[in-house]
N, C-alpha and C. Protein backbone atom coordinates (compact mmCIF):
# COMPACT_ATOMS: atom_id res chain seq x y z
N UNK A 1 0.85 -1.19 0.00
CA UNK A 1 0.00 0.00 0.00
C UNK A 1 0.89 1.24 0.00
N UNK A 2 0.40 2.35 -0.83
CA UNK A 2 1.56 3.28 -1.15
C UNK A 2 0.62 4.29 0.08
N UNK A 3 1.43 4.42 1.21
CA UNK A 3 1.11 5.55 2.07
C UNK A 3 2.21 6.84 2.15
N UNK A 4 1.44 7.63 2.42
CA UNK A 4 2.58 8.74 2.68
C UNK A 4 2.80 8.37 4.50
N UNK A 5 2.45 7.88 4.83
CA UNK A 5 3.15 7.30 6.20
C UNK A 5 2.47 5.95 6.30
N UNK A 6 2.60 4.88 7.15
CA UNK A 6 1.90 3.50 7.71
C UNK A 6 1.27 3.59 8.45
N UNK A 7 0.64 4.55 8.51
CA UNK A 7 -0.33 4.98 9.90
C UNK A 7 -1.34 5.71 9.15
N UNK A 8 -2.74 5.52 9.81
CA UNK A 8 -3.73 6.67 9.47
C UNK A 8 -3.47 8.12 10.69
N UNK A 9 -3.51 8.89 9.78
CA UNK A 9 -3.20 10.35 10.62
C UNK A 9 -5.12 10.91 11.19
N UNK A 10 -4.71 11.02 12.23
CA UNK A 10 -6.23 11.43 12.62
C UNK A 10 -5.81 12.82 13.16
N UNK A 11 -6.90 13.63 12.09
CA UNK A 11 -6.16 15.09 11.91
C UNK A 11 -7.17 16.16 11.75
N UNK A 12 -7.03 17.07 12.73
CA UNK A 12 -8.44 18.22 12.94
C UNK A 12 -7.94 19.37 12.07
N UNK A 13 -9.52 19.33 11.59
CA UNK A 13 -9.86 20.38 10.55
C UNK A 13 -10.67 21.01 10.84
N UNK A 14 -11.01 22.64 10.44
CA UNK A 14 -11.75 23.59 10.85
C UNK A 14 -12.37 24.27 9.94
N UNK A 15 -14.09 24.29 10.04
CA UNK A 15 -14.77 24.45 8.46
C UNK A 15 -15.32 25.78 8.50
N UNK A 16 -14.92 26.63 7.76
CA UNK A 16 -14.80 27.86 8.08
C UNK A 16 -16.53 28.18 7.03
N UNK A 17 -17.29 29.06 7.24
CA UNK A 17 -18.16 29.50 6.18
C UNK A 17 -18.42 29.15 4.66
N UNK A 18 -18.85 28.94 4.12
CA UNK A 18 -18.53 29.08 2.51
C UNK A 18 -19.69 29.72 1.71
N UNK A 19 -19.30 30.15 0.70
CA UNK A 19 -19.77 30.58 -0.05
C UNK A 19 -20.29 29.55 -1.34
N UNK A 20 -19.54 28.91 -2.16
CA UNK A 20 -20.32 28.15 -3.12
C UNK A 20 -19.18 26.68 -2.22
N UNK A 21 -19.93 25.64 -2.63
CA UNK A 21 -19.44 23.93 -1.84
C UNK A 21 -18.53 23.68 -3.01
N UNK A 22 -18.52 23.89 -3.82
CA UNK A 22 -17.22 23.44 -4.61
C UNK A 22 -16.18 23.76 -3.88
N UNK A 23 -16.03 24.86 -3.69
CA UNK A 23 -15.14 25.53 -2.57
C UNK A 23 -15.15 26.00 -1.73
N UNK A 24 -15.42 25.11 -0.70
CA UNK A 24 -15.82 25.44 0.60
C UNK A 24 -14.09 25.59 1.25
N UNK A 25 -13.71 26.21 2.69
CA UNK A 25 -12.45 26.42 2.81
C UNK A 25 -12.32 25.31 4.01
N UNK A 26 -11.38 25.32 4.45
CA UNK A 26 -10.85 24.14 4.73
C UNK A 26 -9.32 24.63 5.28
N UNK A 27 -9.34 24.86 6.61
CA UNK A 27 -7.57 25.07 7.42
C UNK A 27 -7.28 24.38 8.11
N UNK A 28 -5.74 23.93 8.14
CA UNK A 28 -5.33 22.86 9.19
C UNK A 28 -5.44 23.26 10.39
N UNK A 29 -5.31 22.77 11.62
CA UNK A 29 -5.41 23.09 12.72
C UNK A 29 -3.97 22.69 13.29
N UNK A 30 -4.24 20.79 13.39
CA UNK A 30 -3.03 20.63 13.65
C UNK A 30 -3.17 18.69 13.56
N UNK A 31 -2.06 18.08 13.97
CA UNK A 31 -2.09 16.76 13.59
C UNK A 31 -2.70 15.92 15.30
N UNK A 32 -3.39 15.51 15.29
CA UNK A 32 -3.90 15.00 16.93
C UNK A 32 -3.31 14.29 17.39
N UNK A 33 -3.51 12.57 16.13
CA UNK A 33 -2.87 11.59 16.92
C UNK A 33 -2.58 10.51 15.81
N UNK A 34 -2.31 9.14 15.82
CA UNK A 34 -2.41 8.47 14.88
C UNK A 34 -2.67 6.89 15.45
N UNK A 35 -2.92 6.00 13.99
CA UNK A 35 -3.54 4.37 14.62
C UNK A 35 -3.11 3.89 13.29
N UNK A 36 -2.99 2.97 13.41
CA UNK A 36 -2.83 2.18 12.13
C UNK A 36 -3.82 1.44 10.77
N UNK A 37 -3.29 1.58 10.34
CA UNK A 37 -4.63 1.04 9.40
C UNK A 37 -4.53 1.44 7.61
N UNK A 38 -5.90 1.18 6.76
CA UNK A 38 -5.60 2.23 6.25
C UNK A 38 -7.07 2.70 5.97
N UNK A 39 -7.66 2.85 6.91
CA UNK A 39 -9.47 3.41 6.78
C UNK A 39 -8.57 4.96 7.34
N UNK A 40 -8.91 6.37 6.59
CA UNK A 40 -8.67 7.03 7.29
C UNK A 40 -9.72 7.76 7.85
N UNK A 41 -9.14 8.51 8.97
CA UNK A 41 -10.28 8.94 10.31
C UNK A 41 -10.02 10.16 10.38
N UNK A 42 -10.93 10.75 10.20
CA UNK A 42 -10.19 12.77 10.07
C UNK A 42 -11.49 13.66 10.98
N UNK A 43 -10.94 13.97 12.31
CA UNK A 43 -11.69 14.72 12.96
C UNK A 43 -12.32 16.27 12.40
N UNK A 44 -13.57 16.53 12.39
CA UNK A 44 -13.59 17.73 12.04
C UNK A 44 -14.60 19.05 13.07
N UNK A 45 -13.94 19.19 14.22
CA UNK A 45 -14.61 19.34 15.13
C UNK A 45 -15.54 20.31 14.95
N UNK A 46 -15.33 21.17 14.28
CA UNK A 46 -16.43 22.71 13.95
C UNK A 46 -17.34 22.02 13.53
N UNK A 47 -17.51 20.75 12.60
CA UNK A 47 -18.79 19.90 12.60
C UNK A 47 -19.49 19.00 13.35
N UNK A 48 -18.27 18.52 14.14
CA UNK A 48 -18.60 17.59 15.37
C UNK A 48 -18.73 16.49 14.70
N UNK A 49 -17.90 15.71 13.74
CA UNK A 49 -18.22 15.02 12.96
C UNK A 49 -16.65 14.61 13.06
N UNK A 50 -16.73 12.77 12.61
CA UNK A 50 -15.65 12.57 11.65
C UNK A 50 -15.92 11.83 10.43
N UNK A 51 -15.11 12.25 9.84
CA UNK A 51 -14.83 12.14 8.25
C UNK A 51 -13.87 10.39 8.12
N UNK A 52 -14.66 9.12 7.93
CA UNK A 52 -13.91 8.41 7.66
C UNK A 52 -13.94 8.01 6.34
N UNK A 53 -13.20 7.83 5.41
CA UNK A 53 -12.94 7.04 4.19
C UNK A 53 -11.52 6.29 4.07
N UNK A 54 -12.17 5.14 2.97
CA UNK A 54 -10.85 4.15 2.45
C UNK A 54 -9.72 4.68 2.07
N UNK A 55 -8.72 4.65 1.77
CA UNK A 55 -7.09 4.65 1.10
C UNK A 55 -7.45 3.47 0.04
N UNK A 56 -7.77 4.01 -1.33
CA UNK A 56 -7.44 2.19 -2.31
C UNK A 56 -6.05 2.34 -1.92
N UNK A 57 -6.38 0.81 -2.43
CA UNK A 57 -5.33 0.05 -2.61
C UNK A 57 -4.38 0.58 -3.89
N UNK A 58 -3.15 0.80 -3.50
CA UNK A 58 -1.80 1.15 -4.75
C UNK A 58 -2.34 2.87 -4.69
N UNK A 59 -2.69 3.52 -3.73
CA UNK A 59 -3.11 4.56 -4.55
C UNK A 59 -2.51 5.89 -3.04
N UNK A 60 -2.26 6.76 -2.71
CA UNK A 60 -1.63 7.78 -1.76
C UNK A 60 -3.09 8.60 -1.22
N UNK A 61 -3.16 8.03 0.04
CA UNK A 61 -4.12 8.93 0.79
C UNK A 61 -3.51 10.11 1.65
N UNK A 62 -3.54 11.30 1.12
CA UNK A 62 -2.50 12.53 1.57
C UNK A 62 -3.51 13.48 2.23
N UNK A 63 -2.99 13.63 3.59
CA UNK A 63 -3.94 14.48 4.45
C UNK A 63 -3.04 15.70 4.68
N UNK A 64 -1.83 15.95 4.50
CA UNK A 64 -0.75 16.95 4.66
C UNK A 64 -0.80 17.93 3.64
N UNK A 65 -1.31 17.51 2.35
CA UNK A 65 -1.47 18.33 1.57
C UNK A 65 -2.64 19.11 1.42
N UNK A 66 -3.66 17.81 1.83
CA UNK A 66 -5.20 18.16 1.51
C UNK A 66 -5.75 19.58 1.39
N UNK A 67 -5.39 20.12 3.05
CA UNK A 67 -5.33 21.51 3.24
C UNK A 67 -5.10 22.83 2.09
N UNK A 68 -4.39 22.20 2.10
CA UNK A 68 -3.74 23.28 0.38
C UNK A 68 -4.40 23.29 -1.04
N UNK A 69 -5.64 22.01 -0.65
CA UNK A 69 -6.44 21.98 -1.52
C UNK A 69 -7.87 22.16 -1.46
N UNK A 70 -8.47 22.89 0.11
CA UNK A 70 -9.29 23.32 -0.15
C UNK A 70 -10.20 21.56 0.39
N UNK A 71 -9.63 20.89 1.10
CA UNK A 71 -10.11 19.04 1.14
C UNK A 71 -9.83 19.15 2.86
N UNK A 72 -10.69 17.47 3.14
CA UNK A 72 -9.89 16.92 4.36
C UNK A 72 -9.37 15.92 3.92
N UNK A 73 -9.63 14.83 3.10
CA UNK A 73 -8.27 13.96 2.17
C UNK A 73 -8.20 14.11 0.65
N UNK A 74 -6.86 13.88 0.55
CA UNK A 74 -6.70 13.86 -0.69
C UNK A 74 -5.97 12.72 -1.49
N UNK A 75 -6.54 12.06 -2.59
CA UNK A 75 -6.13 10.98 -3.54
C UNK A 75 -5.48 11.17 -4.43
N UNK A 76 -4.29 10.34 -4.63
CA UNK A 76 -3.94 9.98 -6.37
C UNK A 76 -3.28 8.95 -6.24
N UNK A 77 -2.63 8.61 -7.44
CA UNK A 77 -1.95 7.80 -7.87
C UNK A 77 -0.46 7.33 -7.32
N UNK A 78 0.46 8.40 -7.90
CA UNK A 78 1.54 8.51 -7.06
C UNK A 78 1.92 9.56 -7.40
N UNK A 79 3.58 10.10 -6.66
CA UNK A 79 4.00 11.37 -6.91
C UNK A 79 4.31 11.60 -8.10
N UNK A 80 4.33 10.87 -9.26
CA UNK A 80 4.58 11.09 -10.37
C UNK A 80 2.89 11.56 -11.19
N UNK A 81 2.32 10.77 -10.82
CA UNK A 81 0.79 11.31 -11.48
C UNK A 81 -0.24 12.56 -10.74
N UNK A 82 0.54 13.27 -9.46
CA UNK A 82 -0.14 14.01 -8.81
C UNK A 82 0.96 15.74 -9.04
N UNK A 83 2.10 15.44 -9.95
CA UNK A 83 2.98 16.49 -10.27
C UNK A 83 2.72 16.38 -12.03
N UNK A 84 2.45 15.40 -12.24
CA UNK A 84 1.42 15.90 -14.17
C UNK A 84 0.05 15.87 -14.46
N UNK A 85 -0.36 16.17 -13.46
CA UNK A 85 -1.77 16.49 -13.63
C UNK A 85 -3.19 15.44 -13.44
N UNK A 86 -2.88 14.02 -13.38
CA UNK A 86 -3.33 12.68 -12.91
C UNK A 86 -4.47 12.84 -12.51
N UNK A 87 -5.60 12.35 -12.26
CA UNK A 87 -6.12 12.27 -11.48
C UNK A 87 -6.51 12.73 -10.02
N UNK A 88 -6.99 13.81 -9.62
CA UNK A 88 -6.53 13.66 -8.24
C UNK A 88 -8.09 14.13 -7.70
N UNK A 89 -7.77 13.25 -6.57
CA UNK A 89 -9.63 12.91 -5.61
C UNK A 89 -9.77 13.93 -4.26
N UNK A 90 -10.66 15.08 -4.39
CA UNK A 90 -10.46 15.39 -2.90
C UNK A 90 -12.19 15.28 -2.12
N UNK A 91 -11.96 15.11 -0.69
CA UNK A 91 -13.15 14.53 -0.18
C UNK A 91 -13.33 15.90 0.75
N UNK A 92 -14.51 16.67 0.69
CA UNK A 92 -14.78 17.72 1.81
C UNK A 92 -15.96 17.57 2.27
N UNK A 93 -15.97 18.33 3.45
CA UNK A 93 -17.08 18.27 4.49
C UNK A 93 -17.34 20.06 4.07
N UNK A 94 -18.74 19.64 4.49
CA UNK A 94 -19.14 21.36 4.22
C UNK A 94 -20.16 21.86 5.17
N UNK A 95 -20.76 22.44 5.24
CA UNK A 95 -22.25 22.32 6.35
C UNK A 95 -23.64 22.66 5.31
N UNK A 96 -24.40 22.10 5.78
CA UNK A 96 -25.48 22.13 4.73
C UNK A 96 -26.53 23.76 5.19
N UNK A 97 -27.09 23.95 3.93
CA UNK A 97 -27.96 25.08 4.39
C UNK A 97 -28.93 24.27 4.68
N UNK A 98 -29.84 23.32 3.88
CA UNK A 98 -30.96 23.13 4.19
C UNK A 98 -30.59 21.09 3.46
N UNK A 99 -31.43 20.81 3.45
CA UNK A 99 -32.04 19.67 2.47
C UNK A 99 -31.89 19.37 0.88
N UNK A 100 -31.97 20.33 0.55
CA UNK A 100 -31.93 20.49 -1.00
C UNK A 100 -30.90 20.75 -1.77
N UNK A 101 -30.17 19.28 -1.94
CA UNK A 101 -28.89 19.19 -2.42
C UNK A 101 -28.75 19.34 -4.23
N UNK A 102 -29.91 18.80 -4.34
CA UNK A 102 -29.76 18.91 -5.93
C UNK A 102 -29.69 20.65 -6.41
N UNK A 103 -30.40 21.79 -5.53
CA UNK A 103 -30.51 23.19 -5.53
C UNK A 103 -29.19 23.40 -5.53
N UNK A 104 -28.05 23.02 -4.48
CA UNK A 104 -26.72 23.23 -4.00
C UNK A 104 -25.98 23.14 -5.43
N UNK A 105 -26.36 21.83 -6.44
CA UNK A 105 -25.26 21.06 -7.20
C UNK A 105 -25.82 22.28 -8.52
N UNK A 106 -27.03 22.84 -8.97
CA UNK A 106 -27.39 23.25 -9.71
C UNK A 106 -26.80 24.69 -9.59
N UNK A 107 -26.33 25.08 -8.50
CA UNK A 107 -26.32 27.04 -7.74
C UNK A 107 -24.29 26.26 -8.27
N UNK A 108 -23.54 25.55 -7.73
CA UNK A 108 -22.73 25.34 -8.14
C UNK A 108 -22.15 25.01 -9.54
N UNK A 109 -22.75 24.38 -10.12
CA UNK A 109 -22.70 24.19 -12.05
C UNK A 109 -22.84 25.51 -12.62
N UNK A 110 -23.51 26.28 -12.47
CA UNK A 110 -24.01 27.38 -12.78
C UNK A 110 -22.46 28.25 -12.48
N UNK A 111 -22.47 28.20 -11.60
CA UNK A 111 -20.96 29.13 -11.36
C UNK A 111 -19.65 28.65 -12.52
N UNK A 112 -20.17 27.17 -11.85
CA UNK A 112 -18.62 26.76 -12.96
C UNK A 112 -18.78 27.32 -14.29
N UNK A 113 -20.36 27.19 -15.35
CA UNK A 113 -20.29 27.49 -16.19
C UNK A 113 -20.28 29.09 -16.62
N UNK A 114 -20.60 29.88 -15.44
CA UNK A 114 -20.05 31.74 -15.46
C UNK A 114 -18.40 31.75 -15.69
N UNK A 115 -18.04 30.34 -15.32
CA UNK A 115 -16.16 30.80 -14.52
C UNK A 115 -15.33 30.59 -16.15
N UNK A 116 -16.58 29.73 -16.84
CA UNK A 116 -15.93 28.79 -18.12
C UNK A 116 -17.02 28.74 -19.38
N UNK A 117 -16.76 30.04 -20.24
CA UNK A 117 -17.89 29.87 -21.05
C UNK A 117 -18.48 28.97 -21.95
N UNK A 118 -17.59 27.88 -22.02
CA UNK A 118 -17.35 26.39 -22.93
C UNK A 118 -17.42 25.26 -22.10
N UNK A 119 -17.94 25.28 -20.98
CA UNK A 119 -18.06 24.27 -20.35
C UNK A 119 -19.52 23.77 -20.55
N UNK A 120 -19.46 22.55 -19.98
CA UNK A 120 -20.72 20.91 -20.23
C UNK A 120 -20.63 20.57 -18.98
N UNK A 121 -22.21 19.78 -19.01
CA UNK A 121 -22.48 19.04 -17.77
C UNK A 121 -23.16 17.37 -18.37
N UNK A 122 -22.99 16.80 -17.35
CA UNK A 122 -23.43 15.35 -17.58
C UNK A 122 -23.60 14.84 -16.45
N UNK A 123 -24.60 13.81 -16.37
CA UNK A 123 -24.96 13.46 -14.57
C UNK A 123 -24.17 12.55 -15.11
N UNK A 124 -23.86 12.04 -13.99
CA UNK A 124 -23.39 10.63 -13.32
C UNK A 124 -23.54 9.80 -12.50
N UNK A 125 -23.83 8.48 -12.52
CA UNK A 125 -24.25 7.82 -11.48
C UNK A 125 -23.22 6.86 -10.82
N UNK A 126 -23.57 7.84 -9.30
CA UNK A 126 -22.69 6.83 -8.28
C UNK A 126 -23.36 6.87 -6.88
N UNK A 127 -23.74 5.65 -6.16
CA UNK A 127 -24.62 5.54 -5.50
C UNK A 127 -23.71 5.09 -3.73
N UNK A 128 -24.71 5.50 -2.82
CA UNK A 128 -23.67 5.27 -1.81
C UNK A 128 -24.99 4.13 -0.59
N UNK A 129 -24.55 3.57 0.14
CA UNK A 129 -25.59 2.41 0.68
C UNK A 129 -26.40 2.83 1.71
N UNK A 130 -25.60 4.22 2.08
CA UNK A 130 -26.54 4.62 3.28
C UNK A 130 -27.34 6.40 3.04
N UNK A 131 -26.18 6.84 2.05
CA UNK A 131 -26.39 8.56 1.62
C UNK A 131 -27.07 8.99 0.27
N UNK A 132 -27.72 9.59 0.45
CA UNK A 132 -28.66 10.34 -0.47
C UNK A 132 -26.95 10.53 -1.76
N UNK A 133 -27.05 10.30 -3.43
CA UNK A 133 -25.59 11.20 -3.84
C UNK A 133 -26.18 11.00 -5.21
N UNK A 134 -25.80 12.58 -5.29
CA UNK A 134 -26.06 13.41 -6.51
C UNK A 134 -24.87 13.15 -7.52
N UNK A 135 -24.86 13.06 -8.97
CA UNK A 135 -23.71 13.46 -9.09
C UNK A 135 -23.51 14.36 -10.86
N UNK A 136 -22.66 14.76 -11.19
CA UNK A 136 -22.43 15.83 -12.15
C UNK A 136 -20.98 15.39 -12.61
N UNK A 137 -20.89 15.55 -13.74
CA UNK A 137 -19.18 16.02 -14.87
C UNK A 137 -19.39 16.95 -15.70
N UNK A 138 -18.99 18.38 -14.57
CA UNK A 138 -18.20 19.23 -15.27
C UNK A 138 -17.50 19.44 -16.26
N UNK A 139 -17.29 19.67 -17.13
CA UNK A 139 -15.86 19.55 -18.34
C UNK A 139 -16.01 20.80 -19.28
N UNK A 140 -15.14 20.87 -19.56
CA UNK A 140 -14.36 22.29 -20.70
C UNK A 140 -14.08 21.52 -21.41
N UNK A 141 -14.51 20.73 -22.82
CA UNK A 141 -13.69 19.48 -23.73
C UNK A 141 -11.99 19.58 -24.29
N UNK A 142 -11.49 18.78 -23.75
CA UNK A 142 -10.41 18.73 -23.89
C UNK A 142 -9.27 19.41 -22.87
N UNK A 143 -10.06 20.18 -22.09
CA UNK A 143 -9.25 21.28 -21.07
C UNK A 143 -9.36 20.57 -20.00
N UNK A 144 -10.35 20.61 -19.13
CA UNK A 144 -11.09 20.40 -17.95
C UNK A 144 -12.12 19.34 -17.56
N UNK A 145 -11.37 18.64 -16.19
CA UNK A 145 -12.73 17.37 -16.29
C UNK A 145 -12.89 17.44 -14.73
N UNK A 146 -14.30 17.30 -14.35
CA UNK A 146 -14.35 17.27 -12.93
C UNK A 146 -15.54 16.68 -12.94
N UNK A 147 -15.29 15.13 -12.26
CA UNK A 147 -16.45 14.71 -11.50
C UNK A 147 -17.01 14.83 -10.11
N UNK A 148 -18.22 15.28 -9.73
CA UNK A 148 -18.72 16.06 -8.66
C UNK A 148 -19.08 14.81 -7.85
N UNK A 149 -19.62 14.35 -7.13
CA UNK A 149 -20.93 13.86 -6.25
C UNK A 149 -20.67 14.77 -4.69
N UNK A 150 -21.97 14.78 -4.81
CA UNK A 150 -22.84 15.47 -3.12
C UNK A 150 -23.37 14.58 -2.65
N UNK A 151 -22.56 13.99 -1.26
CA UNK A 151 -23.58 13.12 -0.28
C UNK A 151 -23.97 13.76 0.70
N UNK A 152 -25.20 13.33 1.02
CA UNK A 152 -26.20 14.14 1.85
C UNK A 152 -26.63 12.61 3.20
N UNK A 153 -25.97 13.16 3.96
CA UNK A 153 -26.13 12.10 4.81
C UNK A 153 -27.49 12.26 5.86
N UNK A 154 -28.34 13.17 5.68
CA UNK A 154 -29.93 12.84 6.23
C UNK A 154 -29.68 14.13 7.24
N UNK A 155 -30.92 14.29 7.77
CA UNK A 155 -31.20 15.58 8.94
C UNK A 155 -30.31 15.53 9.63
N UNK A 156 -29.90 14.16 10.42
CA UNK A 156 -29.01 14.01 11.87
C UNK A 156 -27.59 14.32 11.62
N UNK A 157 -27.71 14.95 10.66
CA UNK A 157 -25.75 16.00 10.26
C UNK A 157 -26.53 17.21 9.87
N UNK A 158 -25.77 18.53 10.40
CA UNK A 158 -25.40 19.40 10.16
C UNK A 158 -24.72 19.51 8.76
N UNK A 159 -23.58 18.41 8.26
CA UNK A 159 -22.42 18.72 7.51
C UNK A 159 -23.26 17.86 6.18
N UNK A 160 -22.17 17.91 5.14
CA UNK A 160 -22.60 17.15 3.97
C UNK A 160 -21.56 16.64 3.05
N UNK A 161 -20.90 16.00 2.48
CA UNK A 161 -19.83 15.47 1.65
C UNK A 161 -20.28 15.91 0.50
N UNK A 162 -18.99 16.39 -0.06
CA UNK A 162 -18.38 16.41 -1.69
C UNK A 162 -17.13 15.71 -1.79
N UNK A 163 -17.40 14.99 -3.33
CA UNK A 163 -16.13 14.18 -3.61
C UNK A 163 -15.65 14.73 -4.79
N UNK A 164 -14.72 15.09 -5.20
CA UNK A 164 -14.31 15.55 -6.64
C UNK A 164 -13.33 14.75 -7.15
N UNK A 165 -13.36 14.36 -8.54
CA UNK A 165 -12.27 13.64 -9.55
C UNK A 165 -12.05 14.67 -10.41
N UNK A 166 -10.61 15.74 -10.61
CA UNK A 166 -10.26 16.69 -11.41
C UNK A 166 -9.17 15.94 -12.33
N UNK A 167 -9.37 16.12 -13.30
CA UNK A 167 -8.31 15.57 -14.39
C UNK A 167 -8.26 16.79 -15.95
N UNK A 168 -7.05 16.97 -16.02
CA UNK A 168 -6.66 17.94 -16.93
C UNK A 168 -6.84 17.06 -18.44
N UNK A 169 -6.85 17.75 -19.47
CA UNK A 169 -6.84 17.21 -21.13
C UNK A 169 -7.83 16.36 -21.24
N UNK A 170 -8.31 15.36 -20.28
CA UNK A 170 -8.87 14.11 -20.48
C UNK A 170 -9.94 13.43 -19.71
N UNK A 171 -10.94 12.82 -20.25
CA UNK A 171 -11.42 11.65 -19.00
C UNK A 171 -11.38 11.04 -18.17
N UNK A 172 -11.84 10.87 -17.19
CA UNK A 172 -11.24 9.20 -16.56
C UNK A 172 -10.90 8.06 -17.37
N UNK A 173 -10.15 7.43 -16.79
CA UNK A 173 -10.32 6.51 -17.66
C UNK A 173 -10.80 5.03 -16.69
N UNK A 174 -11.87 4.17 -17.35
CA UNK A 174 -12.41 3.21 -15.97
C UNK A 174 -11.79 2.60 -15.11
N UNK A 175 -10.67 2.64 -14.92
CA UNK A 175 -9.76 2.44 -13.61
C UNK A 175 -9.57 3.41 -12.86
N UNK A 176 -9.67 5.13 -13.07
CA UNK A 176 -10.09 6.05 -12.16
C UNK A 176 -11.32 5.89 -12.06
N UNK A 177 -12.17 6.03 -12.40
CA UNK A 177 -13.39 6.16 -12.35
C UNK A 177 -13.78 4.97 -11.16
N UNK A 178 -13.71 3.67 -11.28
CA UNK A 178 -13.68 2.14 -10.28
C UNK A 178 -13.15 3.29 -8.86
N UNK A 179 -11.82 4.01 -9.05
CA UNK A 179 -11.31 4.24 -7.61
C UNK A 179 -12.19 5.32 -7.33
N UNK A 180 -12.94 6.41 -7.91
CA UNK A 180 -13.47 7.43 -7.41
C UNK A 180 -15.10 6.70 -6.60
N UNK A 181 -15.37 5.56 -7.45
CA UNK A 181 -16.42 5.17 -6.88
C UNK A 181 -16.55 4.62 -5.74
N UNK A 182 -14.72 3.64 -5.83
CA UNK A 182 -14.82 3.18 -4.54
C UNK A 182 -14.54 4.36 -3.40
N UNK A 183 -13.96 5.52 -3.60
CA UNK A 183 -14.25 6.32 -2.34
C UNK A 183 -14.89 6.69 -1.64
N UNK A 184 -15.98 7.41 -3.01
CA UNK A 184 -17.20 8.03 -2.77
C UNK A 184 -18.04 6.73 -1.88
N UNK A 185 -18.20 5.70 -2.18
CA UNK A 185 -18.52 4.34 -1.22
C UNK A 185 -18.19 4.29 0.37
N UNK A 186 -17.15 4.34 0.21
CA UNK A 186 -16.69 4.15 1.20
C UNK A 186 -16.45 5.50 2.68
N UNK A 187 -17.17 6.50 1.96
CA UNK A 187 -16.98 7.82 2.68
C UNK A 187 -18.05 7.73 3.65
N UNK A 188 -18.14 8.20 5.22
CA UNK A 188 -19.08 8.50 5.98
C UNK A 188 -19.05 9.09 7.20
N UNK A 189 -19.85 9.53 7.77
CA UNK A 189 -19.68 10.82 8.70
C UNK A 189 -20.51 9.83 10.01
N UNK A 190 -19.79 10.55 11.42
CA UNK A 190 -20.04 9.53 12.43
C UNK A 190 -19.59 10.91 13.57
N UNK A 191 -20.41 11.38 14.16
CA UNK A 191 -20.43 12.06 15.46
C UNK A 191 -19.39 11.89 16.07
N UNK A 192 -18.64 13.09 17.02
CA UNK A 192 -17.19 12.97 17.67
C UNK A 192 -17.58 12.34 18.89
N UNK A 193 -18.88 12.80 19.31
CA UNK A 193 -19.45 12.54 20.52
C UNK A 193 -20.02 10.60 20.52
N UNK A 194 -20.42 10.18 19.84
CA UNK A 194 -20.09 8.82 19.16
C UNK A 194 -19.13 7.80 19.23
N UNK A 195 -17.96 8.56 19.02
CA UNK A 195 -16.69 7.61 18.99
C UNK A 195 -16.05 7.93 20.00
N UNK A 196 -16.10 9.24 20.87
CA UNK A 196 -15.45 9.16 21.82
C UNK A 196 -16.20 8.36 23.13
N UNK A 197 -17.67 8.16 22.83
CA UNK A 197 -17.94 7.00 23.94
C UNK A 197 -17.99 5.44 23.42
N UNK A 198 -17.72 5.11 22.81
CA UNK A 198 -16.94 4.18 21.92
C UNK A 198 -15.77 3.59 22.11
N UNK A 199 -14.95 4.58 22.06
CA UNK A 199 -13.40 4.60 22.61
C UNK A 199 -13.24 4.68 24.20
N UNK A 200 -14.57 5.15 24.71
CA UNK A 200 -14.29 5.18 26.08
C UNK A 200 -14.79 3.77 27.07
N UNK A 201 -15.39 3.18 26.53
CA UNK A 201 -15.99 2.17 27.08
C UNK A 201 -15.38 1.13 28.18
N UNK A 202 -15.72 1.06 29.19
CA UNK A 202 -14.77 0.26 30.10
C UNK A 202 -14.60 -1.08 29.86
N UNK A 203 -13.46 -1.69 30.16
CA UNK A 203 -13.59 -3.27 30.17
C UNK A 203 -13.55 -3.82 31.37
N UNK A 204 -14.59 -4.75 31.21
CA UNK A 204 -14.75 -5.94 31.78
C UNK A 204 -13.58 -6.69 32.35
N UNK A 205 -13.54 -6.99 33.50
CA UNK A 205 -12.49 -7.94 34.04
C UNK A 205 -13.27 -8.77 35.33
């Protein structure tokens, strides 16, 4: 497994306001603690939430950078496909205004296509087992490719997931596409207050 360390970093993030969810902001705080594995676990306390998703397999789950991207994790390939433009996956937490996610994904497309007068949309389907998920491809043909999904994890969150697949010149190709799905899958939000009585539980002797 290609990690940027052998450990999952369990690492607080602070979700500042936003204006449109594509780009919602996103600052480090600081690094908490770490466990092993490779499910990663990313505290995000201004939501009271954590953020767990998979690491595929062969592929760099980077939480050091994430920050710099506007994410709480971030995916690719390796350092060679994340310095030419590759693929690269970022997973954010955002806070929801209301219910009406498909309003959110439509108020967001709309921008992209003010930002890009040649840009296209196309739904996409990628489904998650427990979360409501929308999804959209962005693209500028030949320039710009971005696959969207919005998971909406129900009333009992405050927060809401976006997953993005950005790729320059080109498509996915169905071996990105397999890993974006398996993320977006594998992504889910779980109360701090939750796991810390979880983790606190006494044992039996």
């Amino acid at each position: 497994m290609k990690h940027l360390y052998s450990t999952i970093i369990v690492i607080v993030l602070l979700v500042c306001p936003f204006q449109s969810m594509l780009f919602a902001q996103l600052a480090l705080s600081k690094v908490s603690g770490v466990e092993s594995g490779n499910y990663l676990e990313i505290k995000l306390p201004e939501s009271k939430v954590y953020l767990g998703v998979k690491e595929p397999h062969n592929w760099v789950g980077d939480l050091v950078k994430a920050p710099d991207y506007y994410a709480a994790a971030l995916f690719y390939q390796n350092t060679k496909s994340f310095k030419s433009g590759g693929a690269l996956i970022k997973v954010t937490v955002y806070k929801k205004i209301d219910e009406n996610t498909l309003a959110d994904i439509e108020y967001d497309m709309n921008k992209f296509s003010k930002n890009n007068q040649k840009a296209k949309f196309l739904p996409i389907e990628v489904t998650h087992s427990d979360y409501a998920a929308f999804g959209r491809l962005a693209y500028v043909e030949r320039k710009y490719y971005e696959y969207v999904t919005y998971l909406n994890p129900g009333r009992e969150f405050e927060s809401g997931i976006l997953v993005r697949m950005e790729l320059k010149n080109r498509e996915a190709t169905p071996t990105e596409w397999t890993i974006y799905e398996e993320i977006v899958r594998s992504t889910h939000l779980s109360p701090i207050e939750e796991q810390y009585k979880a983790e606190n539980i006494p044992v039996q002797r």
